[in-house]
N, C-alpha and C. Protein backbone atom coordinates (compact mmCIF):
# COMPACT_ATOMS: atom_id res chain seq x y z
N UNK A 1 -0.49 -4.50 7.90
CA UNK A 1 -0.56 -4.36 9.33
C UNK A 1 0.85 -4.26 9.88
N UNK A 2 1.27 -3.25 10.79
CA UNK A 2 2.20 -3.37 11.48
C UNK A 2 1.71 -3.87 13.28
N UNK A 3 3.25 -4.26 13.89
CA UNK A 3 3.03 -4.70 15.16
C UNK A 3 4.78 -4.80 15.21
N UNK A 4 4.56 -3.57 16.45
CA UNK A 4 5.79 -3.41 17.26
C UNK A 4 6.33 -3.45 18.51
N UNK A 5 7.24 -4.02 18.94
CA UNK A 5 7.65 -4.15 20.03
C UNK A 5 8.83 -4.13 20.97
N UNK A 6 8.54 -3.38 21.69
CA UNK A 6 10.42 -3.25 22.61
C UNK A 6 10.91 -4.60 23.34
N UNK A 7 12.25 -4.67 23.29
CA UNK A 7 13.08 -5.31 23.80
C UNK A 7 14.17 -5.15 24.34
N UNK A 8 14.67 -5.78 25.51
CA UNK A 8 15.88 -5.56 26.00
C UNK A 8 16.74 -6.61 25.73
N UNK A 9 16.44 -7.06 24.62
CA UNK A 9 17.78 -8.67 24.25
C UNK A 9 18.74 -8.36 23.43
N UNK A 10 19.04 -6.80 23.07
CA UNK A 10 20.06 -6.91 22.12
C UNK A 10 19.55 -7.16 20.91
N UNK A 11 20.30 -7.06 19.89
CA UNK A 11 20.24 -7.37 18.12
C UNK A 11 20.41 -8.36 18.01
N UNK A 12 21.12 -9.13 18.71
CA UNK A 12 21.91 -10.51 18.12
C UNK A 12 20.88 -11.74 18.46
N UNK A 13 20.34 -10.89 19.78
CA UNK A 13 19.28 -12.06 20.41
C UNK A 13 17.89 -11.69 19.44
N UNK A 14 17.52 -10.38 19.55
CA UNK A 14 16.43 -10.01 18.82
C UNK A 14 16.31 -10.41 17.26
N UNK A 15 17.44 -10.80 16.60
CA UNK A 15 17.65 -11.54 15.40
C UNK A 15 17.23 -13.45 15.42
N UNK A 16 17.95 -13.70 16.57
CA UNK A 16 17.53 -15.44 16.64
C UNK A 16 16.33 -15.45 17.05
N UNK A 17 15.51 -14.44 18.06
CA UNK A 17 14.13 -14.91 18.11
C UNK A 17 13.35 -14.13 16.66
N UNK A 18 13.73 -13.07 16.14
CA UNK A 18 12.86 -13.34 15.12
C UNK A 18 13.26 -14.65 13.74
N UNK A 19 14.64 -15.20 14.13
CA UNK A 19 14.27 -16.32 13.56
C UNK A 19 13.51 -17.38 13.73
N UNK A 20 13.10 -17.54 14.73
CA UNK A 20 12.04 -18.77 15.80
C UNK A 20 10.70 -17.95 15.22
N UNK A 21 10.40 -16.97 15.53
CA UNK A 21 8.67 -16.36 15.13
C UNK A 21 8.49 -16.62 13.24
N UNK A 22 9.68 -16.62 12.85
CA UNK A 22 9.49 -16.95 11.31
C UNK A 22 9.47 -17.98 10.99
N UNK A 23 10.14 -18.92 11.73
CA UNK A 23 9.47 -20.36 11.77
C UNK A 23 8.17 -20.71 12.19
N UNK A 24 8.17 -20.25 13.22
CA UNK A 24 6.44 -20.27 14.03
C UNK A 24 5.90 -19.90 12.57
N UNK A 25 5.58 -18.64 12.09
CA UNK A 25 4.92 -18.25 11.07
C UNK A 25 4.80 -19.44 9.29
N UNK A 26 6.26 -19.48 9.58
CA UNK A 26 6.31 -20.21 8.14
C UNK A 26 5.21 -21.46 8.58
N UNK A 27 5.60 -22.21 8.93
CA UNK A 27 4.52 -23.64 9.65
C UNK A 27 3.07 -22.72 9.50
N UNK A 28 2.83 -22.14 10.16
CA UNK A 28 1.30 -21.57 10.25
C UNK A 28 0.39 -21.18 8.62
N UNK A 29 1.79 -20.21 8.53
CA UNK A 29 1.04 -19.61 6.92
C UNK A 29 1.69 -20.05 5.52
N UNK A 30 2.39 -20.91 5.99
CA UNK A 30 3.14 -21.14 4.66
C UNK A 30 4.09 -20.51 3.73
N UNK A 31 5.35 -19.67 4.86
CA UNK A 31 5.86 -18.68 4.25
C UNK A 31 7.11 -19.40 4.23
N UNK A 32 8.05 -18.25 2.98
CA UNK A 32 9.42 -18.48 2.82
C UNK A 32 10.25 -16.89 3.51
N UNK A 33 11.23 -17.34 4.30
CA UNK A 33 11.65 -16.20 5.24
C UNK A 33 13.44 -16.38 4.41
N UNK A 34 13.63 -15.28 4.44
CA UNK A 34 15.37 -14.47 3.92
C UNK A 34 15.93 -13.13 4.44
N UNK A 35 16.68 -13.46 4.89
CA UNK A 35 17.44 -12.31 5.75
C UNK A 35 18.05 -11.24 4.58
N UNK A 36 17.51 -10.30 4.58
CA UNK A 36 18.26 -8.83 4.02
C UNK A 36 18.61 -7.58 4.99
N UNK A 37 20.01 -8.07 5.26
CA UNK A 37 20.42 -6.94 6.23
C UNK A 37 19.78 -7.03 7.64
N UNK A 38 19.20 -6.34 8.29
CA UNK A 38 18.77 -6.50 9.46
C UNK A 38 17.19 -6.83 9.22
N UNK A 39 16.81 -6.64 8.28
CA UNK A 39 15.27 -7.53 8.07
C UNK A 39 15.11 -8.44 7.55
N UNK A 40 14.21 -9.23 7.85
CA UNK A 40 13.68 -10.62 8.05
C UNK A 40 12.58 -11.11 6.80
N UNK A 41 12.93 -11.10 4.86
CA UNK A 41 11.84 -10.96 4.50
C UNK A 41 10.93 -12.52 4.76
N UNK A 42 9.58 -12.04 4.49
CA UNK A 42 8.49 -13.14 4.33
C UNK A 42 7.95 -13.39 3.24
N UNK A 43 7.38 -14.27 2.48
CA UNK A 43 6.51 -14.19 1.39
C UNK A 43 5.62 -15.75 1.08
N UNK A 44 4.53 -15.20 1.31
CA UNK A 44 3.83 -16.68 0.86
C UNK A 44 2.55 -16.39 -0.07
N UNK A 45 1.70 -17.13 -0.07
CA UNK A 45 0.78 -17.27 -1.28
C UNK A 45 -0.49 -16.07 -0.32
N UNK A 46 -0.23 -14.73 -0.92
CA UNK A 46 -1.52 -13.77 -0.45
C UNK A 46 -0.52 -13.37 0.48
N UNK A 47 0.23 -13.30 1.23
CA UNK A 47 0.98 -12.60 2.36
C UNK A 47 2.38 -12.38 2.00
N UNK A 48 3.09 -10.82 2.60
CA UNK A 48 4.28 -10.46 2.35
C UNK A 48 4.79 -10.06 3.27
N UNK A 49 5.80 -9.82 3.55
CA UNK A 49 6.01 -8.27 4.49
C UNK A 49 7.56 -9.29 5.05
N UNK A 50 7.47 -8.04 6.44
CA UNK A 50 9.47 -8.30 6.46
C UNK A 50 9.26 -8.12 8.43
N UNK A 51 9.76 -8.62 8.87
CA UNK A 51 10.46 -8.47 10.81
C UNK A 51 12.08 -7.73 10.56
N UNK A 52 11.96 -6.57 11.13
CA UNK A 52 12.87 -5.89 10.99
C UNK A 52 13.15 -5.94 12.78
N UNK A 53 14.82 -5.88 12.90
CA UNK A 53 15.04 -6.04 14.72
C UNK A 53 16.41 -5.44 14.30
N UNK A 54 16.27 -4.40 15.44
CA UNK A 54 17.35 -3.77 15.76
C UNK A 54 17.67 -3.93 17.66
N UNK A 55 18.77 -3.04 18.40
CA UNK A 55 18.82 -3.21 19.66
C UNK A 55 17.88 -3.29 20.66
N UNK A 56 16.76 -2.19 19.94
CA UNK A 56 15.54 -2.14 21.11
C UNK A 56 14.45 -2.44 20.70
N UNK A 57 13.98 -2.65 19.02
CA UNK A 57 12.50 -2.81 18.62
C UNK A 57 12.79 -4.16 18.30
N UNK A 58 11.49 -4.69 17.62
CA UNK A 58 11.03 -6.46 16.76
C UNK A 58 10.07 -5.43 16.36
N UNK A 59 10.01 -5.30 14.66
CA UNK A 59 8.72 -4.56 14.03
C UNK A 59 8.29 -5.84 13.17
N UNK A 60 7.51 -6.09 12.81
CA UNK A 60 6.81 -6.94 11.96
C UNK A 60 5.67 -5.92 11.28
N UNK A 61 5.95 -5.98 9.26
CA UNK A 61 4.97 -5.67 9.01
C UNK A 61 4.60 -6.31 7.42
N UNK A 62 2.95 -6.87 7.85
CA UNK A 62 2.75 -7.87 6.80
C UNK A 62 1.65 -7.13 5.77
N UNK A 63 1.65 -7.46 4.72
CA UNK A 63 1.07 -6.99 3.55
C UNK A 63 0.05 -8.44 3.33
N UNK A 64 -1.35 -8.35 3.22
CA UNK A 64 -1.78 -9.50 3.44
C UNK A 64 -3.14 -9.03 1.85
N UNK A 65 -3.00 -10.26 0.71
CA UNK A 65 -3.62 -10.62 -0.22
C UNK A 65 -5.02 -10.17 0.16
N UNK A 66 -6.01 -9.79 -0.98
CA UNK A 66 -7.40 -9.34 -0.53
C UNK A 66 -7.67 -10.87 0.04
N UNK A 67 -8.04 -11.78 -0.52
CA UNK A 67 -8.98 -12.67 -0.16
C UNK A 67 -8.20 -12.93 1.75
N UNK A 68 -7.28 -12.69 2.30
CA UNK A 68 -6.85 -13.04 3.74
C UNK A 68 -7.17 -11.57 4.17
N UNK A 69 -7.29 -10.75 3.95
CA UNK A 69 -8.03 -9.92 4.22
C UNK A 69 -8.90 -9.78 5.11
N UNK A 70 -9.63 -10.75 5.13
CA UNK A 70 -11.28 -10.91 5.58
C UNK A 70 -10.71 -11.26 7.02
N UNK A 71 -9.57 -12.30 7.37
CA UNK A 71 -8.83 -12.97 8.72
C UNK A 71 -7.98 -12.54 9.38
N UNK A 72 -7.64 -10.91 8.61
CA UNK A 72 -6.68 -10.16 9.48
C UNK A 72 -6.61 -9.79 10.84
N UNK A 73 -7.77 -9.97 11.18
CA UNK A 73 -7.94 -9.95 13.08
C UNK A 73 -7.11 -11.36 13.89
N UNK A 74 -7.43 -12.49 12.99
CA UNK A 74 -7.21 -13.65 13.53
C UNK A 74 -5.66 -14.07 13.19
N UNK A 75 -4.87 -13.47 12.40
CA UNK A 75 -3.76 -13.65 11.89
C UNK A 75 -2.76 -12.25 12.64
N UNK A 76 -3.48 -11.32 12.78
CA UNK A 76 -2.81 -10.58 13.25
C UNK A 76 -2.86 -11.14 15.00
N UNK A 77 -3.63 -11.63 15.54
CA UNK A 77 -3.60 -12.01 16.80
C UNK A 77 -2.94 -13.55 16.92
N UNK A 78 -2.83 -13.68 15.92
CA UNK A 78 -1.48 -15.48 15.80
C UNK A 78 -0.42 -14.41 16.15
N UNK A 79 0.16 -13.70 15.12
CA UNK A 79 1.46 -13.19 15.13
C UNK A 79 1.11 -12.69 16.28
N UNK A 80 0.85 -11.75 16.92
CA UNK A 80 1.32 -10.99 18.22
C UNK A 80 0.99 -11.69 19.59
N UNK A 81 0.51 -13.23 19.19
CA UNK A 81 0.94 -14.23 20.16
C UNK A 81 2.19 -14.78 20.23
N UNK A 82 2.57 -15.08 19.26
CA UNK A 82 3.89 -15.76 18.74
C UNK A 82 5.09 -14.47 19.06
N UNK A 83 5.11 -13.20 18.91
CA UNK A 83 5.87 -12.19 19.13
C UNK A 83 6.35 -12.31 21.03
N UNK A 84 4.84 -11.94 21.36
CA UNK A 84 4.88 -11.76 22.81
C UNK A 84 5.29 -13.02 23.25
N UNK A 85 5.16 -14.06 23.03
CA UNK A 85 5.91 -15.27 23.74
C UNK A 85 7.49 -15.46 23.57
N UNK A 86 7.96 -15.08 22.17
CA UNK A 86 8.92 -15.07 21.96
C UNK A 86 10.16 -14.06 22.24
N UNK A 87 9.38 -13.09 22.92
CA UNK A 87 10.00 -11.77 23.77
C UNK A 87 9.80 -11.47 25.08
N UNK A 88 8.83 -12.92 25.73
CA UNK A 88 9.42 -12.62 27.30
C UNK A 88 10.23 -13.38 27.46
């Protein structure tokens, strides 16, 4: 699943809040988050993927295990709660 979004905070800001949503996330799903370059990777047990932020986007895109599969509505609507709060 991807989920993208514009911003007017700059890179530097758009970097510390996707450090806060990867915390939000880690707590939720149980992930381990590492910065490569301007993306943000994730990885936990059944879920992958990376928050990439540059000047104007926050992209988040997660690769999610069959068996989480089935909760991708409900996980994808955590994250793009946690996004949108963290970008107004």
């Amino acid at each position: 699943m991807k989920i993208r979004r514009k911003h007017n905070l700059g890179a530097e800001e758009a970097r510390h809040r996707a450090d806060r949503i990867a915390e939000d996330l880690k707590d939720r799903f149980s992930l381990r988050a590492k910065w490569n370059g301007d993306a943000l990777q994730v990885q936990g047990n059944g879920v992958s993927g990376r928050l990439v932020v540059d000047d104007r986007w926050l992209e988040v895109e997660v690769r999610l295990g069959f068996a989480l599969m089935l909760m991708e509505g409900p996980i994808r609507s955590a994250i793009e709660a946690t996004i949108d709060e963290e970008l107004a």
